[in-house]
PDB file of N, CA and C in Angstrom:
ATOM      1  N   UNK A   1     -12.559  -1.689  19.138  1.00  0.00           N
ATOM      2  CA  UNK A   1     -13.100  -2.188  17.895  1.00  0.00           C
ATOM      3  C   UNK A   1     -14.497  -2.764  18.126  1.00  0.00           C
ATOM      4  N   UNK A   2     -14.805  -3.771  19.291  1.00  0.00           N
ATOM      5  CA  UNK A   2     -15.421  -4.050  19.549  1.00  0.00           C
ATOM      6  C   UNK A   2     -16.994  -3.227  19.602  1.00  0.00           C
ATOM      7  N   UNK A   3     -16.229  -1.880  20.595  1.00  0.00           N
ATOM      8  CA  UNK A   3     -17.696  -0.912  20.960  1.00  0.00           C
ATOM      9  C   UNK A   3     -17.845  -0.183  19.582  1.00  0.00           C
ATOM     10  N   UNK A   4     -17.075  -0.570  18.689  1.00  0.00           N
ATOM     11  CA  UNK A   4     -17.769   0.244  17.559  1.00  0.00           C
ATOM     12  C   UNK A   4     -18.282  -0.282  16.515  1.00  0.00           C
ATOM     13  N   UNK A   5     -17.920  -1.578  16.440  1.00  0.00           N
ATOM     14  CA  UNK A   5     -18.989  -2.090  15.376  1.00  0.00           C
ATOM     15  C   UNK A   5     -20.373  -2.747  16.278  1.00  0.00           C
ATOM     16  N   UNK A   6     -20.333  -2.819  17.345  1.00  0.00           N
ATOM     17  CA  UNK A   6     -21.401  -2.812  18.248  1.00  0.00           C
ATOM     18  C   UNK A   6     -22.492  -1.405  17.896  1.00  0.00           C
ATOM     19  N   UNK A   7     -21.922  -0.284  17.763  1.00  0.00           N
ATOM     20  CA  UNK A   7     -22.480   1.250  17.840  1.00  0.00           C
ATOM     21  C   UNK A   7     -22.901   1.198  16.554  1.00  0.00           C
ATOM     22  N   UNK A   8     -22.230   0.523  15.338  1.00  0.00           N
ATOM     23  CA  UNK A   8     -22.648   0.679  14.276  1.00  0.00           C
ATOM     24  C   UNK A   8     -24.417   0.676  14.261  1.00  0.00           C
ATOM     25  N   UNK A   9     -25.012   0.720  13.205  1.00  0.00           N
ATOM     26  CA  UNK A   9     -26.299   0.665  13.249  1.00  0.00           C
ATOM     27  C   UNK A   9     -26.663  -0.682  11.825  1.00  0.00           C
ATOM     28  N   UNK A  10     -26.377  -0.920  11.321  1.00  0.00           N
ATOM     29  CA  UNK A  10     -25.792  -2.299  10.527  1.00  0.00           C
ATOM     30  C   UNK A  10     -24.890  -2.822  10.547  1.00  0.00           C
ATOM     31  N   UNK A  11     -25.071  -4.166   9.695  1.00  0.00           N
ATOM     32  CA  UNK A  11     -23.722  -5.197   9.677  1.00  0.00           C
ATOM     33  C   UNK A  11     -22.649  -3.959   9.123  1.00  0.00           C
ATOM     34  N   UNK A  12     -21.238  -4.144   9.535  1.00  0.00           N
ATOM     35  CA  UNK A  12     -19.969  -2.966   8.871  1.00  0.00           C
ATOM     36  C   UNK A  12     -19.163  -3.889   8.367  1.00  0.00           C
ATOM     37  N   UNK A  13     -18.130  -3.555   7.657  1.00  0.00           N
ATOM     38  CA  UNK A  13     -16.985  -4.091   7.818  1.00  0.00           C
ATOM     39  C   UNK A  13     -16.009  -3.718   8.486  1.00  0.00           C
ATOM     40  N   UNK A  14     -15.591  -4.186   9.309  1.00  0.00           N
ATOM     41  CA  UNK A  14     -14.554  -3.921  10.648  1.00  0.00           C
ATOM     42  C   UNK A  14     -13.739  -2.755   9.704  1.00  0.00           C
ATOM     43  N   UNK A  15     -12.747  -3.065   8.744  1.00  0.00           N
ATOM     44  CA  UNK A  15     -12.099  -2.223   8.684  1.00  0.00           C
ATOM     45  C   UNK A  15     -12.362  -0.977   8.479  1.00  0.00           C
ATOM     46  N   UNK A  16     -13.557  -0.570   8.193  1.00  0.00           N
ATOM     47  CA  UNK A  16     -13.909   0.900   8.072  1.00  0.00           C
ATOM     48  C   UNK A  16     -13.522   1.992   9.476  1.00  0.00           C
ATOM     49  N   UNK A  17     -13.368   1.275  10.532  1.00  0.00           N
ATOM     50  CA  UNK A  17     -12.958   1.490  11.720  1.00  0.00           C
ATOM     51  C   UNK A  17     -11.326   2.095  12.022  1.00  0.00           C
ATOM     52  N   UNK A  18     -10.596   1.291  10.952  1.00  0.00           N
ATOM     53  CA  UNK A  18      -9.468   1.104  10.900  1.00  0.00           C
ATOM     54  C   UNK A  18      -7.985   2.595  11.387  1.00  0.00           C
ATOM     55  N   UNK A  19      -8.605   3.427  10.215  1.00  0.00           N
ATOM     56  CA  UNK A  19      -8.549   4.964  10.515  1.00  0.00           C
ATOM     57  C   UNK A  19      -8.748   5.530  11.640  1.00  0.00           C
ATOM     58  N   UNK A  20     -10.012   5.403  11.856  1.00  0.00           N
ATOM     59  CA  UNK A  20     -10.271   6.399  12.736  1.00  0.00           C
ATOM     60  C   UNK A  20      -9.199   5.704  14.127  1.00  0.00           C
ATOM     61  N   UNK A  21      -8.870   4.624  14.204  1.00  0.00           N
ATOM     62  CA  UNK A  21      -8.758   3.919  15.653  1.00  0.00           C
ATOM     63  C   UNK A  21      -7.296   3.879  15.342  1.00  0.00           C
ATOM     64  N   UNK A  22      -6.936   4.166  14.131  1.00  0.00           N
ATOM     65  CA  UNK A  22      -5.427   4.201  13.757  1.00  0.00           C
ATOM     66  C   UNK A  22      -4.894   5.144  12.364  1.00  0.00           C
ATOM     67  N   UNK A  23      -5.221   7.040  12.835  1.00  0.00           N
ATOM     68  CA  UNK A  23      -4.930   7.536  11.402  1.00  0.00           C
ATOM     69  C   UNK A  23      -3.625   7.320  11.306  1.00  0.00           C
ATOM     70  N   UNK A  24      -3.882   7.696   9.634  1.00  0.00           N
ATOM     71  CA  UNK A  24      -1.828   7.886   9.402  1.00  0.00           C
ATOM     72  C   UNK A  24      -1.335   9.508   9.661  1.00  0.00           C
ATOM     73  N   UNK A  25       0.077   8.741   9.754  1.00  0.00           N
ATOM     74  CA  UNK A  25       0.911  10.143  10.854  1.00  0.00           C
ATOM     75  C   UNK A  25       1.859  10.555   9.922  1.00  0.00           C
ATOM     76  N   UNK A  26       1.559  10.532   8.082  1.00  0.00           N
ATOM     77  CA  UNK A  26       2.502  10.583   7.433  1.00  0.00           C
ATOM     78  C   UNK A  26       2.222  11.265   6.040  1.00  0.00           C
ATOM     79  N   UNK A  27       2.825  12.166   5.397  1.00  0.00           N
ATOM     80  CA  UNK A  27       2.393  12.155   4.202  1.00  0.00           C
ATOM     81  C   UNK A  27       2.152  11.355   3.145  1.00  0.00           C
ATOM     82  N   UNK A  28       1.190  11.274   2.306  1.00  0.00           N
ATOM     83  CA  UNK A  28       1.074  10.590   1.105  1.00  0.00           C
ATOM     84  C   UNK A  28       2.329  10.087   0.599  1.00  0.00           C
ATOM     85  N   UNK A  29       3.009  11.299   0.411  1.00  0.00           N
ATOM     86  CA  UNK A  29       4.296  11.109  -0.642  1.00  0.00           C
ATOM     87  C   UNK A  29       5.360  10.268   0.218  1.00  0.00           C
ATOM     88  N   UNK A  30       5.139  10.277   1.428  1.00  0.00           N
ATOM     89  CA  UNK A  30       5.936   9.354   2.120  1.00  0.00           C
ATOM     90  C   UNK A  30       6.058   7.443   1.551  1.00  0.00           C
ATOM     91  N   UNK A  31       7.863   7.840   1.288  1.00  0.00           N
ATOM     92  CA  UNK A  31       8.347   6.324   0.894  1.00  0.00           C
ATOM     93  C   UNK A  31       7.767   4.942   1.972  1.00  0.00           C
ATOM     94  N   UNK A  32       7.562   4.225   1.579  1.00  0.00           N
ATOM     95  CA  UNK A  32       7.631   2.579   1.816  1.00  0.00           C
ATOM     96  C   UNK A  32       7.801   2.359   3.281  1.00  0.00           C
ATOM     97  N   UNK A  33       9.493   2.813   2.850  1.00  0.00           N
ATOM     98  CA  UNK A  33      10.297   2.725   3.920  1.00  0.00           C
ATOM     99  C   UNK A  33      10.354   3.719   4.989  1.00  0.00           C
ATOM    100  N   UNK A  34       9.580   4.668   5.412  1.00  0.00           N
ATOM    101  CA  UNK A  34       9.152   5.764   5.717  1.00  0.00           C
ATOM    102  C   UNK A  34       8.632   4.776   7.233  1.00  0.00           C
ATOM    103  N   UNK A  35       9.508   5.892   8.395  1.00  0.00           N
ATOM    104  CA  UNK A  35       9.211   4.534   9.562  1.00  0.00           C
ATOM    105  C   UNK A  35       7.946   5.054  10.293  1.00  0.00           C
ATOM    106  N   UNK A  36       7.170   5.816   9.883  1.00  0.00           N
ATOM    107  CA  UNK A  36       5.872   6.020  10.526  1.00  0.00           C
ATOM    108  C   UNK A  36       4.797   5.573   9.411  1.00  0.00           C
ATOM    109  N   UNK A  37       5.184   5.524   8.454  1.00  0.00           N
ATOM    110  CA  UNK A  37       4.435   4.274   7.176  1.00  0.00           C
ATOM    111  C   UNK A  37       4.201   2.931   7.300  1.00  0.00           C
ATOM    112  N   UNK A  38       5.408   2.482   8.243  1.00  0.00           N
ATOM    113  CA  UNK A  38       5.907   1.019   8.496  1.00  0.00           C
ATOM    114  C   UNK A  38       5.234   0.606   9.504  1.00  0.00           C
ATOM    115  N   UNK A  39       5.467   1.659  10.874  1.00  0.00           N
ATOM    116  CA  UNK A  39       4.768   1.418  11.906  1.00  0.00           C
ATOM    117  C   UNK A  39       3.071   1.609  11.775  1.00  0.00           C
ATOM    118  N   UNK A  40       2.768   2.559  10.916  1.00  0.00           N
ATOM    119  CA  UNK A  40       1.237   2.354  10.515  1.00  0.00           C
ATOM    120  C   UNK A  40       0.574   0.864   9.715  1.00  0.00           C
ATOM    121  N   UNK A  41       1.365   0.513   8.795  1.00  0.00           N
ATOM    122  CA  UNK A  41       1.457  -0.524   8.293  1.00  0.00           C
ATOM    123  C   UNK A  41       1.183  -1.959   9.509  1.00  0.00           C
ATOM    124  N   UNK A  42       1.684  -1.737  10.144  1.00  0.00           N
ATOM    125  CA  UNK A  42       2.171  -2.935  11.361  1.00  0.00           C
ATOM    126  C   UNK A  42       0.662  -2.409  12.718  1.00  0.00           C
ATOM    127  N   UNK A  43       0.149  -1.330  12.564  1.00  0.00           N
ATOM    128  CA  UNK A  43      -0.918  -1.451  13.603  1.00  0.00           C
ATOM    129  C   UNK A  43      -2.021  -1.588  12.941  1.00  0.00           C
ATOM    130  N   UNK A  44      -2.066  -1.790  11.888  1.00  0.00           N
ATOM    131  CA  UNK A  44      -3.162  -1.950  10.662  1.00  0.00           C
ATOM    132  C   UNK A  44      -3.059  -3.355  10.652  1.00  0.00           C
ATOM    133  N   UNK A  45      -2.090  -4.379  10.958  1.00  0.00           N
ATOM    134  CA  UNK A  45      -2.051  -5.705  11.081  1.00  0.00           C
ATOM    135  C   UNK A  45      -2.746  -5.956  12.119  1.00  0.00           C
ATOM    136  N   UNK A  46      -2.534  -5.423  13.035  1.00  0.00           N
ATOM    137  CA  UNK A  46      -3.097  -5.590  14.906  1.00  0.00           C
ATOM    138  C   UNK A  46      -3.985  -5.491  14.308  1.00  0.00           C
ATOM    139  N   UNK A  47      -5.087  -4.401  14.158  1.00  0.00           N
ATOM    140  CA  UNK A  47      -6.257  -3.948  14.047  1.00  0.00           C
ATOM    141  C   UNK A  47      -6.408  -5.292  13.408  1.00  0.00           C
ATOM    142  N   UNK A  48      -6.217  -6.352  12.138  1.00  0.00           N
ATOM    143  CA  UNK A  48      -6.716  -7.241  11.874  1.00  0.00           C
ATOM    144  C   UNK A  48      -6.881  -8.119  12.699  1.00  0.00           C
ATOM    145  N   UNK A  49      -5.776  -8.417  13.232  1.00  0.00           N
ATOM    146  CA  UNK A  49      -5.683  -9.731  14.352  1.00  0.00           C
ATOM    147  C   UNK A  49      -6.646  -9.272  15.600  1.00  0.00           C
ATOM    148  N   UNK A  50      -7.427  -8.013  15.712  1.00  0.00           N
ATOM    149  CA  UNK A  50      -8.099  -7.530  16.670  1.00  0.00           C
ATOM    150  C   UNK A  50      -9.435  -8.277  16.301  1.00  0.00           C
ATOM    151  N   UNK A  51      -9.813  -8.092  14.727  1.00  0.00           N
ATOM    152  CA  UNK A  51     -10.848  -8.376  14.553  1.00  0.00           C
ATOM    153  C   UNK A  51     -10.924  -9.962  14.646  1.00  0.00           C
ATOM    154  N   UNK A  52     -10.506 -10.691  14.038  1.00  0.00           N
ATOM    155  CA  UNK A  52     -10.397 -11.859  13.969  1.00  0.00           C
ATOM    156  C   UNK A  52      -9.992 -12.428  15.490  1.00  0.00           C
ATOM    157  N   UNK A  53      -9.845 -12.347  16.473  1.00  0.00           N
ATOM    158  CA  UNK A  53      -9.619 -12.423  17.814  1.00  0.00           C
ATOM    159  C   UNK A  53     -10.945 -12.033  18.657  1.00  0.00           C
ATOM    160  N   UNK A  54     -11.585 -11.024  18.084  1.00  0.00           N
ATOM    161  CA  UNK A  54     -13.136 -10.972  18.293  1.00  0.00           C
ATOM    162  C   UNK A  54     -13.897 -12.030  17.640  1.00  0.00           C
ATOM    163  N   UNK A  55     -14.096 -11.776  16.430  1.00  0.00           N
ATOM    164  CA  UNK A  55     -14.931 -13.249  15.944  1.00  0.00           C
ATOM    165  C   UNK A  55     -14.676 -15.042  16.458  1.00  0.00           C
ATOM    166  N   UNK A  56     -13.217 -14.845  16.995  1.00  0.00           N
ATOM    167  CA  UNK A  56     -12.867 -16.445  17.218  1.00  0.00           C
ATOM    168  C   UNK A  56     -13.445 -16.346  18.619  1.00  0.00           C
ATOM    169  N   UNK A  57     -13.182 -15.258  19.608  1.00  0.00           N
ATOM    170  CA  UNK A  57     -13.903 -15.100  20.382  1.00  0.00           C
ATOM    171  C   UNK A  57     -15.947 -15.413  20.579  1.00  0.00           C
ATOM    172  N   UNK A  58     -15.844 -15.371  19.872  1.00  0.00           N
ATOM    173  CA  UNK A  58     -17.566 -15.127  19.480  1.00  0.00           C
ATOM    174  C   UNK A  58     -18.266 -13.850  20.093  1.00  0.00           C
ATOM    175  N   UNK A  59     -17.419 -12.991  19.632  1.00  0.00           N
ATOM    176  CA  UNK A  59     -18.062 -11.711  20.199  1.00  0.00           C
ATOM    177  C   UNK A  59     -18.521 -10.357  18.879  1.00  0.00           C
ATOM    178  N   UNK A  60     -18.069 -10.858  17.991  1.00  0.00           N
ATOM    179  CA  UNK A  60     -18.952 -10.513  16.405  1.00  0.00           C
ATOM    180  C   UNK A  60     -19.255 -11.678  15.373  1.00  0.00           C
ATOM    181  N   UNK A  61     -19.783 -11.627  14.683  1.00  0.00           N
ATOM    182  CA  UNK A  61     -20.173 -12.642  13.556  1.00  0.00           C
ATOM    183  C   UNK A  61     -20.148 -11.828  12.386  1.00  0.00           C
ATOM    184  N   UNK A  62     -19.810 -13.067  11.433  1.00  0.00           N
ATOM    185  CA  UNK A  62     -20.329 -12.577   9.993  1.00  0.00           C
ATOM    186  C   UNK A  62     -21.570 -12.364   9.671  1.00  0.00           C
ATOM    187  N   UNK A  63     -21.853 -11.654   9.210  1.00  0.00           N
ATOM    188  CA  UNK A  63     -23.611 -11.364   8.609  1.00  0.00           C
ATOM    189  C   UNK A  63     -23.714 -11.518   7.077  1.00  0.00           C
ATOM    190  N   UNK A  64     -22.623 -10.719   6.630  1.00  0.00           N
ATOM    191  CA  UNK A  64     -22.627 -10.993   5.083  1.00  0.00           C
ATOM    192  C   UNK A  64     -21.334 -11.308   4.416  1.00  0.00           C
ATOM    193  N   UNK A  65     -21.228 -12.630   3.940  1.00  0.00           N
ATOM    194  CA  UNK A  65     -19.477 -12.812   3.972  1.00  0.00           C
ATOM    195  C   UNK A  65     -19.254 -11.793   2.463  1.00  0.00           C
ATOM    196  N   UNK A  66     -17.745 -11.824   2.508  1.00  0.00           N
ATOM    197  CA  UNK A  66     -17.496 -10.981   1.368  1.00  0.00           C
ATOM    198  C   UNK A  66     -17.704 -11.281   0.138  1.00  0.00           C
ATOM    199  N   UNK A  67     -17.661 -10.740  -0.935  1.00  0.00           N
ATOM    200  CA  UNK A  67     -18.211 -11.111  -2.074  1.00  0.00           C
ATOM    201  C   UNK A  67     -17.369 -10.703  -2.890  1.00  0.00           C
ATOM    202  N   UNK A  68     -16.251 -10.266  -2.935  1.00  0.00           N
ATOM    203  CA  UNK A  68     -15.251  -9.824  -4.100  1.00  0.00           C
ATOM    204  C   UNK A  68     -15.683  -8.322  -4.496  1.00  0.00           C
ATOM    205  N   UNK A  69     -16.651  -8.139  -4.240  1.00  0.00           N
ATOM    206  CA  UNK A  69     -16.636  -6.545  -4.414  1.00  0.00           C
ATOM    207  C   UNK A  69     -17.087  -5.353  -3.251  1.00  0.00           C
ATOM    208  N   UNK A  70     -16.789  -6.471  -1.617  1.00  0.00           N
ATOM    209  CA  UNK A  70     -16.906  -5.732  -0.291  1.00  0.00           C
ATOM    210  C   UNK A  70     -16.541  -6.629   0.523  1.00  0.00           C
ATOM    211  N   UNK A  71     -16.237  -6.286   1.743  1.00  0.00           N
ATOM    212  CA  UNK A  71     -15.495  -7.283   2.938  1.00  0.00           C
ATOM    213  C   UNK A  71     -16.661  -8.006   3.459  1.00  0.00           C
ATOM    214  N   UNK A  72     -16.417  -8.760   4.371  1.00  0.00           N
ATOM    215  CA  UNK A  72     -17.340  -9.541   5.499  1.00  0.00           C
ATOM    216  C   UNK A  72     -18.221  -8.193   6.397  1.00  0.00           C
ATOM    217  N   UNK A  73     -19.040  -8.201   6.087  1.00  0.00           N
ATOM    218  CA  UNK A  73     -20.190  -7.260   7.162  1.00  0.00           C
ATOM    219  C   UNK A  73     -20.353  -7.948   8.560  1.00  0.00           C
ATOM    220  N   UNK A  74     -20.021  -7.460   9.421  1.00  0.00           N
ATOM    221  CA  UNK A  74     -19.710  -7.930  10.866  1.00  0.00           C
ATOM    222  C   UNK A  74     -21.017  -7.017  11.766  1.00  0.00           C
ATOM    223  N   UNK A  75     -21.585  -7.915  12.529  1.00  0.00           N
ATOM    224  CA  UNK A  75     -21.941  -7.450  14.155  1.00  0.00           C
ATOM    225  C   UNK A  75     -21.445  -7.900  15.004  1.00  0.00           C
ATOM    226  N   UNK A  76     -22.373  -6.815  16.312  1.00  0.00           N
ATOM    227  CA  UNK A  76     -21.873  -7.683  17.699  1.00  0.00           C
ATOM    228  C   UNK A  76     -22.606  -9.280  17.910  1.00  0.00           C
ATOM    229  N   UNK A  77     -22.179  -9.782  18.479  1.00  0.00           N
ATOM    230  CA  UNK A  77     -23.362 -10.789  18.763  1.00  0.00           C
ATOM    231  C   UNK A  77     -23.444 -10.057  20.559  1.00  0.00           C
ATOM    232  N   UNK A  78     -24.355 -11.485  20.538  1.00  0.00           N
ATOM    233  CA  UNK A  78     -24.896 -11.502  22.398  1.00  0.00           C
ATOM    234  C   UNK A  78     -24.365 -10.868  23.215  1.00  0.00           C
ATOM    235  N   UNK A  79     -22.756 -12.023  23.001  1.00  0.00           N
ATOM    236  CA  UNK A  79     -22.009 -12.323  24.133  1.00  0.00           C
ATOM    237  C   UNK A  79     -21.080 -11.221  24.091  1.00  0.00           C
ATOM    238  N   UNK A  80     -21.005 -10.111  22.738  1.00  0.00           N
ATOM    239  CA  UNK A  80     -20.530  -9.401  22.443  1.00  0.00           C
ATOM    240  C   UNK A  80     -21.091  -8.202  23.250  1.00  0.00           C
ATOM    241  N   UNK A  81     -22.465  -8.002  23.147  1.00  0.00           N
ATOM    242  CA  UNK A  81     -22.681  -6.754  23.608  1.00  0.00           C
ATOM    243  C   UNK A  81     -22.352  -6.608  25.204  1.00  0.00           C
ATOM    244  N   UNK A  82     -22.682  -8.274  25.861  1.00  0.00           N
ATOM    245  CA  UNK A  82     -22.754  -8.426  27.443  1.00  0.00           C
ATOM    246  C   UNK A  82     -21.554  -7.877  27.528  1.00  0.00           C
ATOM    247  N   UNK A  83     -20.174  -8.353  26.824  1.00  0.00           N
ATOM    248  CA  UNK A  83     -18.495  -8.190  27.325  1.00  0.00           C
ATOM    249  C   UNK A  83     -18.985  -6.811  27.247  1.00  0.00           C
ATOM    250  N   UNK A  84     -19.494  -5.941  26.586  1.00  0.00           N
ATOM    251  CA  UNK A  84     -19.531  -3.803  26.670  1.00  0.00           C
ATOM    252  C   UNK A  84     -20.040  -3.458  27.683  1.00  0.00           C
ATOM    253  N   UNK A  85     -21.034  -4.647  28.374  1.00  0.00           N
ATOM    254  CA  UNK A  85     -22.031  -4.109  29.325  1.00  0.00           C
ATOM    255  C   UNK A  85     -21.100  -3.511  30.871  1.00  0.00           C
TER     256      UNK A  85
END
């Protein structure tokens, strides 16, 4: 997560990442309860706690907090890019 909103070329919002680092393995029409829905569901949580585990880290920052009509725009910081180096 890290090396890619680093790669980005502007502030992103982490989750745009989300997909690619976790597609779904399921059809659309797939129920709720659908256990590769569930388990997608549940690494889509990680992926949050990834990001937020970076920022508490201080290894991205907010740039533009959200505004109700887009997420928090995130970079690397410093100490962020050194941990890639």
């Amino acid at each position: 997560m890290l090396r890619l909103i680093a790669q980005f070329p502007e502030p992103v919002a982490a989750s745009t990442f989300f997909n690619t680092i976790n597609p779904p393995d399921f059809e659309r029409s797939a129920t709720e309860e659908d256990p590769r829905r569930v388990a997608w569901h549940e690494k889509q949580f990680d992926l949050y706690q990834a990001v937020l585990d970076l920022h508490d880290g201080g290894l991205i920052r907010i740039v533009h907090p959200a505004n109700g009509a887009r997420p928090d725009l995130m970079e690397a910081t410093a100490a962020g890019y050194d941990a890639l180096a």
